[in-house]
PDB file of N, CA and C in Angstrom:
ATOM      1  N   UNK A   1       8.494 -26.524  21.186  1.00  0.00           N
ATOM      2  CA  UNK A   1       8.029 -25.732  22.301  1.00  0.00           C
ATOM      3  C   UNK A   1       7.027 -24.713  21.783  1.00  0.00           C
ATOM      4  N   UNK A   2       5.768 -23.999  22.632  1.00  0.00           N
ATOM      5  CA  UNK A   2       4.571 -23.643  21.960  1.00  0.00           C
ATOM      6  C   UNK A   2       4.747 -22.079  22.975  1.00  0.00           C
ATOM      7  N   UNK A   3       3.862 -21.834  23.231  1.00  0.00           N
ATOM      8  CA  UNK A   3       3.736 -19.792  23.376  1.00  0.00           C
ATOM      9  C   UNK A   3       2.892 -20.382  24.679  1.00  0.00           C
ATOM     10  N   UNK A   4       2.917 -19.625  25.405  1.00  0.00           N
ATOM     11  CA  UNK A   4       2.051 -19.228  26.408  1.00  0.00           C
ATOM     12  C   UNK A   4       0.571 -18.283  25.942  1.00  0.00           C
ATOM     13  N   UNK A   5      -0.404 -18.650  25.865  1.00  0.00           N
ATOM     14  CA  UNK A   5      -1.272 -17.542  25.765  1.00  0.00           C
ATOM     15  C   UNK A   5      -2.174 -17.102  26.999  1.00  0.00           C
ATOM     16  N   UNK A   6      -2.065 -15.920  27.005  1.00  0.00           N
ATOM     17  CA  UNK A   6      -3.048 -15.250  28.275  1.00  0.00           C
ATOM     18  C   UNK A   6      -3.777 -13.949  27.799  1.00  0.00           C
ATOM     19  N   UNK A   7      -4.890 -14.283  27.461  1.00  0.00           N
ATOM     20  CA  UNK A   7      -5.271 -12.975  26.956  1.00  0.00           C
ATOM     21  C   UNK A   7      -6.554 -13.854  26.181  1.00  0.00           C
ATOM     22  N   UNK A   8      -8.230 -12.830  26.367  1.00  0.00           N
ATOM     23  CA  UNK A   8      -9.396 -12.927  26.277  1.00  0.00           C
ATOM     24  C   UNK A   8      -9.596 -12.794  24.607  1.00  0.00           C
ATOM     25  N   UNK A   9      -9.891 -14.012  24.067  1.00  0.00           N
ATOM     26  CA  UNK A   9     -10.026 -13.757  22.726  1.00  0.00           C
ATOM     27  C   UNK A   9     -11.029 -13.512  22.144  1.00  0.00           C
ATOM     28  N   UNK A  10     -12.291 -13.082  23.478  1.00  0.00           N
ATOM     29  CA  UNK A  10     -13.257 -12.544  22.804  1.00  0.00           C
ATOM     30  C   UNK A  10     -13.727 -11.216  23.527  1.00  0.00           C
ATOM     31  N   UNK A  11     -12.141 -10.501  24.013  1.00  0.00           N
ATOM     32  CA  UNK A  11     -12.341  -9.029  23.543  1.00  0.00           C
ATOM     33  C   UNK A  11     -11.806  -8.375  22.497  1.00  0.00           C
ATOM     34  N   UNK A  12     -10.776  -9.144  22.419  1.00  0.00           N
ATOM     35  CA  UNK A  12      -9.858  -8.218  20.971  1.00  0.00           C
ATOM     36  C   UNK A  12      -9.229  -9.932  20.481  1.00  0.00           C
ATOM     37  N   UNK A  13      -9.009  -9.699  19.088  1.00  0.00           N
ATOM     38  CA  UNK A  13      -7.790 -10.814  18.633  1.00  0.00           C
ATOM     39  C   UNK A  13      -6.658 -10.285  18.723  1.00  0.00           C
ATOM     40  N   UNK A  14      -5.676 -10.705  18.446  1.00  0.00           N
ATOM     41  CA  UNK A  14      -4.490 -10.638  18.252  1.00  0.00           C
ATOM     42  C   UNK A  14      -4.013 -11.326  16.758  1.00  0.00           C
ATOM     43  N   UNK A  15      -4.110 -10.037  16.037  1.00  0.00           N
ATOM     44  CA  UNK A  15      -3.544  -9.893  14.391  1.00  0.00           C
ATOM     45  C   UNK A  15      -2.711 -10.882  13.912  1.00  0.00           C
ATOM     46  N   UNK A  16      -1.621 -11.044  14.601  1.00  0.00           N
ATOM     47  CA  UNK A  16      -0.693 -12.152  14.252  1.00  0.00           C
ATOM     48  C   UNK A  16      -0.826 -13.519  14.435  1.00  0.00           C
ATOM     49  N   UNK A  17      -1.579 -14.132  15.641  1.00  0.00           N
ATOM     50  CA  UNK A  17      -1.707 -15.196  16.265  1.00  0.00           C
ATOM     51  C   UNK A  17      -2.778 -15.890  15.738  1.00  0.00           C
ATOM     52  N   UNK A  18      -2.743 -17.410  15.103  1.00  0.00           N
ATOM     53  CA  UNK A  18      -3.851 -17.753  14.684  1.00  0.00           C
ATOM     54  C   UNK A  18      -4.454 -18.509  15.538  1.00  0.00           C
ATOM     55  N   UNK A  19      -5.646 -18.575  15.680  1.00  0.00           N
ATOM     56  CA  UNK A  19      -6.858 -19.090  16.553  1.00  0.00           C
ATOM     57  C   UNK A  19      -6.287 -20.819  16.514  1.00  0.00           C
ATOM     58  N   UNK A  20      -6.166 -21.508  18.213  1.00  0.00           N
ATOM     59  CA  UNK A  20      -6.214 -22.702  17.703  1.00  0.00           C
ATOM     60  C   UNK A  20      -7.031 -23.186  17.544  1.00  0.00           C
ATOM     61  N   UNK A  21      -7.086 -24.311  16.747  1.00  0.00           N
ATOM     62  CA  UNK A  21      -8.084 -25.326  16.264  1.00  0.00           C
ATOM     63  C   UNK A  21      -9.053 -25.866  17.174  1.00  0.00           C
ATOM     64  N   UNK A  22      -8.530 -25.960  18.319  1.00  0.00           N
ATOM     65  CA  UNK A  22      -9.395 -27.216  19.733  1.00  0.00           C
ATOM     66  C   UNK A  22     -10.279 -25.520  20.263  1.00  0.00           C
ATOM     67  N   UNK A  23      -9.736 -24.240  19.676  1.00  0.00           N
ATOM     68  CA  UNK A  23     -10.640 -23.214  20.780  1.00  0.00           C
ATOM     69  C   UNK A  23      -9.977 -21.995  19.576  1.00  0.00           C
ATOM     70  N   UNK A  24     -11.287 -21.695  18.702  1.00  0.00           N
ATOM     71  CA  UNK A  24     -11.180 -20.819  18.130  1.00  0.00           C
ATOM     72  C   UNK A  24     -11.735 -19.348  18.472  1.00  0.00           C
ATOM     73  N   UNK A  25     -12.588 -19.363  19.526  1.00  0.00           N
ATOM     74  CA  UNK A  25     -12.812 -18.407  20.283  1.00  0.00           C
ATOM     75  C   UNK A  25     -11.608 -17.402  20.839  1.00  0.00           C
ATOM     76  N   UNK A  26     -10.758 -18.422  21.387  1.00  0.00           N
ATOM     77  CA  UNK A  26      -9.838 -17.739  22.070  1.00  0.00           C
ATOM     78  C   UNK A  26      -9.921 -17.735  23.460  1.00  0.00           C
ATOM     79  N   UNK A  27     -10.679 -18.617  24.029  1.00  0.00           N
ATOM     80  CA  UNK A  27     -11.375 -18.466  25.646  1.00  0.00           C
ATOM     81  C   UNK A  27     -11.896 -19.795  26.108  1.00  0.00           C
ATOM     82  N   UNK A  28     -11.461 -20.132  27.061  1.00  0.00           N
ATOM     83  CA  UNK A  28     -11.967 -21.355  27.811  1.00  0.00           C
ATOM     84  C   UNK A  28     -13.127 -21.414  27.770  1.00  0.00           C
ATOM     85  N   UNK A  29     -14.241 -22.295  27.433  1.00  0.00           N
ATOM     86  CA  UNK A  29     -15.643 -22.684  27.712  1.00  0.00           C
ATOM     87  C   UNK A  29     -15.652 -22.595  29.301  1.00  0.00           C
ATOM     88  N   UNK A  30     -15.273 -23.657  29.876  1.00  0.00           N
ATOM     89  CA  UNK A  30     -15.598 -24.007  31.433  1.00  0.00           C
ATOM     90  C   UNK A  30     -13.936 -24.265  32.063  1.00  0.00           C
ATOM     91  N   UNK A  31     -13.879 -23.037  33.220  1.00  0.00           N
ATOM     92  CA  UNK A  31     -12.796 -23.411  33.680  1.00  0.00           C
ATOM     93  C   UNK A  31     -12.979 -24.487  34.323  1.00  0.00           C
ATOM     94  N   UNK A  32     -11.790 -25.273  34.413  1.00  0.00           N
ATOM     95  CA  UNK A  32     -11.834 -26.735  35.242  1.00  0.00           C
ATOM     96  C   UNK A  32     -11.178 -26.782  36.674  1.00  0.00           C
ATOM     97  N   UNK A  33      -9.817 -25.728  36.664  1.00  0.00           N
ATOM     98  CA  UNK A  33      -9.828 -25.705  38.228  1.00  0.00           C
ATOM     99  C   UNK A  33     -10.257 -24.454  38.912  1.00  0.00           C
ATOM    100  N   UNK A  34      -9.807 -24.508  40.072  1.00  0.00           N
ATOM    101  CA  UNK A  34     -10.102 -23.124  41.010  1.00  0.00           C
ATOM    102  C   UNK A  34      -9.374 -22.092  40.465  1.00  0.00           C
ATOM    103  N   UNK A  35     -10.263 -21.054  40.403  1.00  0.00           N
ATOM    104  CA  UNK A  35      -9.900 -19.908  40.239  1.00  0.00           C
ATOM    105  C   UNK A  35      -9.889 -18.415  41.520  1.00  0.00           C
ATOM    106  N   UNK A  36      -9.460 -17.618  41.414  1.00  0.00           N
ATOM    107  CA  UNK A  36      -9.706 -16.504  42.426  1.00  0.00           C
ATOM    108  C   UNK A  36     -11.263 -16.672  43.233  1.00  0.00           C
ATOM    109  N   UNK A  37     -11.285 -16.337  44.361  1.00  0.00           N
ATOM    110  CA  UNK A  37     -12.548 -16.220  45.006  1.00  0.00           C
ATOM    111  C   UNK A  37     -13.283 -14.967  44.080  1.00  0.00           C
ATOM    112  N   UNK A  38     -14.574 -14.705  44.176  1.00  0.00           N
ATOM    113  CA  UNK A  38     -14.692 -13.461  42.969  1.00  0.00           C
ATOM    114  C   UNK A  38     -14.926 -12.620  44.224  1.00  0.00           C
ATOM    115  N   UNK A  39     -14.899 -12.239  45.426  1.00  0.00           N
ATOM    116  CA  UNK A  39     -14.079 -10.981  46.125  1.00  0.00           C
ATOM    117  C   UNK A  39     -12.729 -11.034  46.203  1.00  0.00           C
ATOM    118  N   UNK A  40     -12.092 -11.590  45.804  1.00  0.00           N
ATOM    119  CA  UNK A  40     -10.406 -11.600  45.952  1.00  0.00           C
ATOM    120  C   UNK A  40     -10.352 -10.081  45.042  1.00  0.00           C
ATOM    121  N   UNK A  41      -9.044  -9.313  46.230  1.00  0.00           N
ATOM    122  CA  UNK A  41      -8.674  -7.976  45.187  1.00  0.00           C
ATOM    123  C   UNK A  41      -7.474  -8.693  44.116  1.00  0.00           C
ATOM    124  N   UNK A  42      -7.581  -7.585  42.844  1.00  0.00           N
ATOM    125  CA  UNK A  42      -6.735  -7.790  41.835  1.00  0.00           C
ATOM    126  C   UNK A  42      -5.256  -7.472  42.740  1.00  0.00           C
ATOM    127  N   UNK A  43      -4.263  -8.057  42.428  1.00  0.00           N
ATOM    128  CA  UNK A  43      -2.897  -8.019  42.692  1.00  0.00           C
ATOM    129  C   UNK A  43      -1.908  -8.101  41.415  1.00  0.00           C
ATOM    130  N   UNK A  44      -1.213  -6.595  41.494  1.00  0.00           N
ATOM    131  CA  UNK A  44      -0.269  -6.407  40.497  1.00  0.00           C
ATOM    132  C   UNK A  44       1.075  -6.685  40.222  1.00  0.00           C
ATOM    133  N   UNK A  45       1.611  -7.295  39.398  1.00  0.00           N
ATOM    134  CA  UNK A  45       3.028  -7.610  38.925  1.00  0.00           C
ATOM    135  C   UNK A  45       3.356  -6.928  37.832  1.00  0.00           C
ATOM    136  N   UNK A  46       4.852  -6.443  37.880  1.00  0.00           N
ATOM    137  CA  UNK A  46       5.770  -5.837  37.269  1.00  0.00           C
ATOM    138  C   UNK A  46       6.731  -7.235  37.115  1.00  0.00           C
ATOM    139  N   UNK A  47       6.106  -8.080  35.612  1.00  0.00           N
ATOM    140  CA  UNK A  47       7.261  -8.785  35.429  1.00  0.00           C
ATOM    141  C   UNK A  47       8.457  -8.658  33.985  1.00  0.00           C
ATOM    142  N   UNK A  48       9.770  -8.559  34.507  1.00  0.00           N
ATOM    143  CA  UNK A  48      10.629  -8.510  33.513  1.00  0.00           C
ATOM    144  C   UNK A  48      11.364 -10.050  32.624  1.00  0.00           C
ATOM    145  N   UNK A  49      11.898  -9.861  31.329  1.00  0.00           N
ATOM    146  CA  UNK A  49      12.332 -10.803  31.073  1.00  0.00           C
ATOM    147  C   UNK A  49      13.806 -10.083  30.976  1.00  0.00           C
ATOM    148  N   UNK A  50      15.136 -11.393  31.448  1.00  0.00           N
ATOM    149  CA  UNK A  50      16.596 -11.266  32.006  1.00  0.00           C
ATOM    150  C   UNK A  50      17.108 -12.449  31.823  1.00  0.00           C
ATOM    151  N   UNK A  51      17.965 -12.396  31.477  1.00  0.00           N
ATOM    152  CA  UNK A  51      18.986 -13.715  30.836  1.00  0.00           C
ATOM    153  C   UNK A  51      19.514 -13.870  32.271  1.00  0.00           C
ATOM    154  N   UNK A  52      20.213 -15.396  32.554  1.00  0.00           N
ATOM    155  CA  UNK A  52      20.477 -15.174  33.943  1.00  0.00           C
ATOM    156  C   UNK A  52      22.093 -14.747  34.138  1.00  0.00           C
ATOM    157  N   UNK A  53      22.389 -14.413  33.238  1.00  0.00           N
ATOM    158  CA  UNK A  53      23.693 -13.303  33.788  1.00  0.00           C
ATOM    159  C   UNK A  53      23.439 -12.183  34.276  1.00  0.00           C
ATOM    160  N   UNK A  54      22.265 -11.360  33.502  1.00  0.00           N
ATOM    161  CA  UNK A  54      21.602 -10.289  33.532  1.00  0.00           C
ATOM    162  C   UNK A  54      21.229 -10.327  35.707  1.00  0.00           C
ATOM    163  N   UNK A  55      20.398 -11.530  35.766  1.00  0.00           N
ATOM    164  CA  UNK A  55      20.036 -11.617  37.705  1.00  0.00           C
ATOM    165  C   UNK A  55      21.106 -12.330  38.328  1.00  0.00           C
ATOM    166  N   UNK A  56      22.521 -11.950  38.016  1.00  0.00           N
ATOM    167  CA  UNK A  56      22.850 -12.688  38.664  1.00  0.00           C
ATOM    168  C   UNK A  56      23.457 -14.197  38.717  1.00  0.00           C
ATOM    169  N   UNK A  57      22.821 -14.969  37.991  1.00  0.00           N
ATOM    170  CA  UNK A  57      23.018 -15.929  37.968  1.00  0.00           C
ATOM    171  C   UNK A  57      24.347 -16.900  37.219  1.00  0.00           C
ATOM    172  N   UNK A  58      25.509 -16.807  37.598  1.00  0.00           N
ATOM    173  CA  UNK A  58      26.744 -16.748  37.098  1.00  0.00           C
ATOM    174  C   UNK A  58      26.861 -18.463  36.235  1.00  0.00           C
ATOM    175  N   UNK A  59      26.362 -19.534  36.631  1.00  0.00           N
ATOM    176  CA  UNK A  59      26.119 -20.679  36.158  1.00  0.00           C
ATOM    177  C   UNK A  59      25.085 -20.876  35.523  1.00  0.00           C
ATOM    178  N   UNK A  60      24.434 -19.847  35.200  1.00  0.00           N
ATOM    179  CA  UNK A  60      22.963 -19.827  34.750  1.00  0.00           C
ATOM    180  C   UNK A  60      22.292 -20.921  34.902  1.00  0.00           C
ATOM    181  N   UNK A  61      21.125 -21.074  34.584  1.00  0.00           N
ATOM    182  CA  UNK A  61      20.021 -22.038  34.999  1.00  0.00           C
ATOM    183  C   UNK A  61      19.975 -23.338  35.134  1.00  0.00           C
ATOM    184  N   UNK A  62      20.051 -24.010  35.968  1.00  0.00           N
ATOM    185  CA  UNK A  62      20.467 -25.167  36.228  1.00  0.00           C
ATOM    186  C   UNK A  62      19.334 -26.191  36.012  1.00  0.00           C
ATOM    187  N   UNK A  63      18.832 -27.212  34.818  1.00  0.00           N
ATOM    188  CA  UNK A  63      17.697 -27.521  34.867  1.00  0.00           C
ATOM    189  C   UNK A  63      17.827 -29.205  35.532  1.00  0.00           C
ATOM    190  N   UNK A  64      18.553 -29.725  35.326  1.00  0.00           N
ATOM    191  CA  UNK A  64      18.895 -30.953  36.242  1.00  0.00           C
ATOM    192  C   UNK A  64      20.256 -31.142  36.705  1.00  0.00           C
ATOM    193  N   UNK A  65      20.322 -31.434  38.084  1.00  0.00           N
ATOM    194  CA  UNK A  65      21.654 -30.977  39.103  1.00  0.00           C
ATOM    195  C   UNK A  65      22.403 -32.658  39.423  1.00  0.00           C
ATOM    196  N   UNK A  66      21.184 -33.486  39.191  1.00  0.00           N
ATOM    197  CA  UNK A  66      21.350 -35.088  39.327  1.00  0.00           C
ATOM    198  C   UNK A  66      22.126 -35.048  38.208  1.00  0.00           C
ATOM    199  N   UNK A  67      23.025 -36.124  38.713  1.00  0.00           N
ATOM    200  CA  UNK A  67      24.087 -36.892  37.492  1.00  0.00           C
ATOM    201  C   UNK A  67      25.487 -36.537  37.526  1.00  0.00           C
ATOM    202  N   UNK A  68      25.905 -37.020  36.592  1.00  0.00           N
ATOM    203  CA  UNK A  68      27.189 -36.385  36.389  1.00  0.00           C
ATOM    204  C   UNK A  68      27.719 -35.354  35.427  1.00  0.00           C
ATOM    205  N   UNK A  69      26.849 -34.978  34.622  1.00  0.00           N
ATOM    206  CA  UNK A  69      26.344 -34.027  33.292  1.00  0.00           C
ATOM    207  C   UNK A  69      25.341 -32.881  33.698  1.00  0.00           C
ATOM    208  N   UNK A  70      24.818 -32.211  34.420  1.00  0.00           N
ATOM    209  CA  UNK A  70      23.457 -31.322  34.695  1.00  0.00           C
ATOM    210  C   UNK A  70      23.493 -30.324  33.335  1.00  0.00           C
ATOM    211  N   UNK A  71      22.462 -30.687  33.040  1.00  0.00           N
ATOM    212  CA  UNK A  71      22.040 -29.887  32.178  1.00  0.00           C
ATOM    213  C   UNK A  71      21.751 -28.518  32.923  1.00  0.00           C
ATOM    214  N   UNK A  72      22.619 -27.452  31.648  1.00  0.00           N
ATOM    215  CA  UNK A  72      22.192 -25.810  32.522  1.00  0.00           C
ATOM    216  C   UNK A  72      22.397 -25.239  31.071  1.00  0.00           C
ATOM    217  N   UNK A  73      21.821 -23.995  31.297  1.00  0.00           N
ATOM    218  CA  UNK A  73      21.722 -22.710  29.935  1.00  0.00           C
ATOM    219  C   UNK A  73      22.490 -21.399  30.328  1.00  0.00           C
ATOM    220  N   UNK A  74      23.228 -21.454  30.404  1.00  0.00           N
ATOM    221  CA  UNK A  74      24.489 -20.681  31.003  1.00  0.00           C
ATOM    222  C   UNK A  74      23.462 -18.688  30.260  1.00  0.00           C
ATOM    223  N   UNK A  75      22.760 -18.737  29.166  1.00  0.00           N
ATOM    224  CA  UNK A  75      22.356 -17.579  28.960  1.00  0.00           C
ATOM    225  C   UNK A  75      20.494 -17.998  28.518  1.00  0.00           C
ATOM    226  N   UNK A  76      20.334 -18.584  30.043  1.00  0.00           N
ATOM    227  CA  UNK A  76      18.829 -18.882  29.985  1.00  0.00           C
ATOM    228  C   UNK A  76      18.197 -17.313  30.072  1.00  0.00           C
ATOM    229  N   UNK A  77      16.774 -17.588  29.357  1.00  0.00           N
ATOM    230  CA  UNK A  77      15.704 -16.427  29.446  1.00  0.00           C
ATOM    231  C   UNK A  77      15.078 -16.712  30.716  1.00  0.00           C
ATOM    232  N   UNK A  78      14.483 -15.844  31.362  1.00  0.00           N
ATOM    233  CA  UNK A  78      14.125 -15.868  32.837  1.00  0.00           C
ATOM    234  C   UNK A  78      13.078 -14.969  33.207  1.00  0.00           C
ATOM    235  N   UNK A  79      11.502 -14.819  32.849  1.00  0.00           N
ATOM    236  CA  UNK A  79      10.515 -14.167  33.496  1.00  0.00           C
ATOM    237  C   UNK A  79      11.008 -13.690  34.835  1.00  0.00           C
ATOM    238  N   UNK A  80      10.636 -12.422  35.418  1.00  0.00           N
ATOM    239  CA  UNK A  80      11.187 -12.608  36.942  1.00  0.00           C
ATOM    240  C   UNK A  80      10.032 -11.320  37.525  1.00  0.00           C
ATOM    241  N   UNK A  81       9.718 -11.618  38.311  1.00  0.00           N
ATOM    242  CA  UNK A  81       8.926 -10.588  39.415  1.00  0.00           C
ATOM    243  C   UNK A  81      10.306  -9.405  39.690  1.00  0.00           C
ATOM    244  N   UNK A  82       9.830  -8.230  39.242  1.00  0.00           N
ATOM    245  CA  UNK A  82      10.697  -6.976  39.947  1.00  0.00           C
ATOM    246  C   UNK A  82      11.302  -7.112  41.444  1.00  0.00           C
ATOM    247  N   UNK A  83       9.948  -7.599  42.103  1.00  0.00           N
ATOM    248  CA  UNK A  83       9.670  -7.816  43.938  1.00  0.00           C
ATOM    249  C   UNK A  83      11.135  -8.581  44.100  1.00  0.00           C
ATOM    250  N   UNK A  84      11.515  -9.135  43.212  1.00  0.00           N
ATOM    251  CA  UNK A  84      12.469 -10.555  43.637  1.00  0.00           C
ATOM    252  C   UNK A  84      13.711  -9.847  43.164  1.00  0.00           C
ATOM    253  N   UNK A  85      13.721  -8.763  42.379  1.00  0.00           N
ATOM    254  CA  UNK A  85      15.320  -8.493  42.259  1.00  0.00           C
ATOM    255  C   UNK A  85      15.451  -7.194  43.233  1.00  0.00           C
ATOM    256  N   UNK A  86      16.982  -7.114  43.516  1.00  0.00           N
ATOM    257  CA  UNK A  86      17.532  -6.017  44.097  1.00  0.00           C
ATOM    258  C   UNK A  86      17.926  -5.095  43.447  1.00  0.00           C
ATOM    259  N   UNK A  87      17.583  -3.730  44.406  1.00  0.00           N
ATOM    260  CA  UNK A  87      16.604  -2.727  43.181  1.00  0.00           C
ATOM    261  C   UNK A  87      18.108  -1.708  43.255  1.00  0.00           C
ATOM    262  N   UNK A  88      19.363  -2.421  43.146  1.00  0.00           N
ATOM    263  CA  UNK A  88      20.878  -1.833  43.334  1.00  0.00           C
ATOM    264  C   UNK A  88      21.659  -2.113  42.702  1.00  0.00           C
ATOM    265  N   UNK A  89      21.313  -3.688  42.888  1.00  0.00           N
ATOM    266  CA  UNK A  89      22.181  -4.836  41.725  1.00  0.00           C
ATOM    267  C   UNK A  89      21.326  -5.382  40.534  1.00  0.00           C
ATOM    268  N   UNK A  90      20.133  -5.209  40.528  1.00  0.00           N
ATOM    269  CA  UNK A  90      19.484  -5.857  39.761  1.00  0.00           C
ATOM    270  C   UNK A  90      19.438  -7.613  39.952  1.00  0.00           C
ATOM    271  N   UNK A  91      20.349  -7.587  40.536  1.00  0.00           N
ATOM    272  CA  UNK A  91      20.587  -9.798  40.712  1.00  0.00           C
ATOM    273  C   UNK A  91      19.187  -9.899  41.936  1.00  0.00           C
ATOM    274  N   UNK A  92      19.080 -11.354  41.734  1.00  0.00           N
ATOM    275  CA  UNK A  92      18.145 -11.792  42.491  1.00  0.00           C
ATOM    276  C   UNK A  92      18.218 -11.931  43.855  1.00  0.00           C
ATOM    277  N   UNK A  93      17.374 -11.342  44.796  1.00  0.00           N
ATOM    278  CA  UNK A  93      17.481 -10.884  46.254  1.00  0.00           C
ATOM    279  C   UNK A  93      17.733 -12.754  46.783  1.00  0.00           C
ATOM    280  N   UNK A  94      18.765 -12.704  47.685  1.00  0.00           N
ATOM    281  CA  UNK A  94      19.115 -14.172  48.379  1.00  0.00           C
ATOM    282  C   UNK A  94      17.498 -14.741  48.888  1.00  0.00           C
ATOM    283  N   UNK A  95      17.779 -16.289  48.398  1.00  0.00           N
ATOM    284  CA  UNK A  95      16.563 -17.282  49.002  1.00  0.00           C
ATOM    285  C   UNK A  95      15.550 -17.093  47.782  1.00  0.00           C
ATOM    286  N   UNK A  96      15.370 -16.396  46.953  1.00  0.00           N
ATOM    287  CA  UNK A  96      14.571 -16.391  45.700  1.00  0.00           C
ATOM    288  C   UNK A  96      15.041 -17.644  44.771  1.00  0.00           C
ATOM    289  N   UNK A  97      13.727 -18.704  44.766  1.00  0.00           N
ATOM    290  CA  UNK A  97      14.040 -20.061  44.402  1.00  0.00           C
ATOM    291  C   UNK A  97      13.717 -19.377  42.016  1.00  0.00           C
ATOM    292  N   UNK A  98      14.704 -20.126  41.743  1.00  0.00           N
ATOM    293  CA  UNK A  98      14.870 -20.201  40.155  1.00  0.00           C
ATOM    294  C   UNK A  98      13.968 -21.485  39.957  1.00  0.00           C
ATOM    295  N   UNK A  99      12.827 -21.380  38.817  1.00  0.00           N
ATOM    296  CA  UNK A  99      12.114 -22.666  38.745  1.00  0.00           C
ATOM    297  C   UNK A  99      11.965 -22.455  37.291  1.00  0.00           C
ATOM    298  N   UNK A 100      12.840 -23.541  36.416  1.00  0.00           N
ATOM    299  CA  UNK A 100      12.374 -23.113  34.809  1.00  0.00           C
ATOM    300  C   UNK A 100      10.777 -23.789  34.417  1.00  0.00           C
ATOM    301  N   UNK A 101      10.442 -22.997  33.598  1.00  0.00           N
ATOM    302  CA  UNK A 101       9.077 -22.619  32.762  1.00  0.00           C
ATOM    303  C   UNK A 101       9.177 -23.394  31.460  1.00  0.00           C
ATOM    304  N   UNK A 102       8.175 -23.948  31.271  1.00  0.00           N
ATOM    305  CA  UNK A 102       8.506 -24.664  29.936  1.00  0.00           C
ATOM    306  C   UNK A 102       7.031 -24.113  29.236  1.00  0.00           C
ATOM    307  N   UNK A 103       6.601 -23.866  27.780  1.00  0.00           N
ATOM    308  CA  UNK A 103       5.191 -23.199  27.971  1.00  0.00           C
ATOM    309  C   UNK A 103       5.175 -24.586  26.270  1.00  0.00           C
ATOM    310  N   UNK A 104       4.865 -25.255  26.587  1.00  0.00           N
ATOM    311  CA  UNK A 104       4.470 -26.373  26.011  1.00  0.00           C
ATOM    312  C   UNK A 104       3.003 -26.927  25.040  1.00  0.00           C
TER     313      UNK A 104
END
């Protein structure tokens, strides 16, 4: 499993991280899909990382429910939008869908 990278590698590097090979720049040549309209306003997130005991989630993450075996991570890691937890319990506000992330 590989890192997520987000971040302009030709304003600053990042000391630790070595440049990959296919894009040593650090930056897409040509984006390929759609991106923001360029009047679209910026929109901000406050996102936390929470194990899913931490939101709530008492069976923790359920990654396949088919079968007779479902694979789950009873102390999965979990990116989460603030917006989506309850700001009392900290657990995840009802109808907030869990979708695992794989960064590949």
């Amino acid at each position: 499993m590989g890192a997520s990278r987000a971040y302009d590698g030709t304003v600053t590097k990042q000391p630790n991280l070595v440049p990959l090979p296919n894009n040593p720049t650090g930056r897409a040549k040509n984006p390929t899909i759609g991106t923001c309209p360029a009047d679209a306003k910026p929109r901000a997130y406050t996102v936390v990382a929470r194990t899913a005991q931490q939101i709530g989630l008492t069976n923790g993450v359920i990654y396949n429910s088919r079968g007779v075996s479902p694979l789950a991570a009873a102390n999965a890691l979990l990116y989460v939008n603030t917006d989506d937890l309850d700001p009392k319990t900290h657990f995840l506000k009802p109808g907030v869908r869990v979708e695992p992330y794989s960064a590949g």
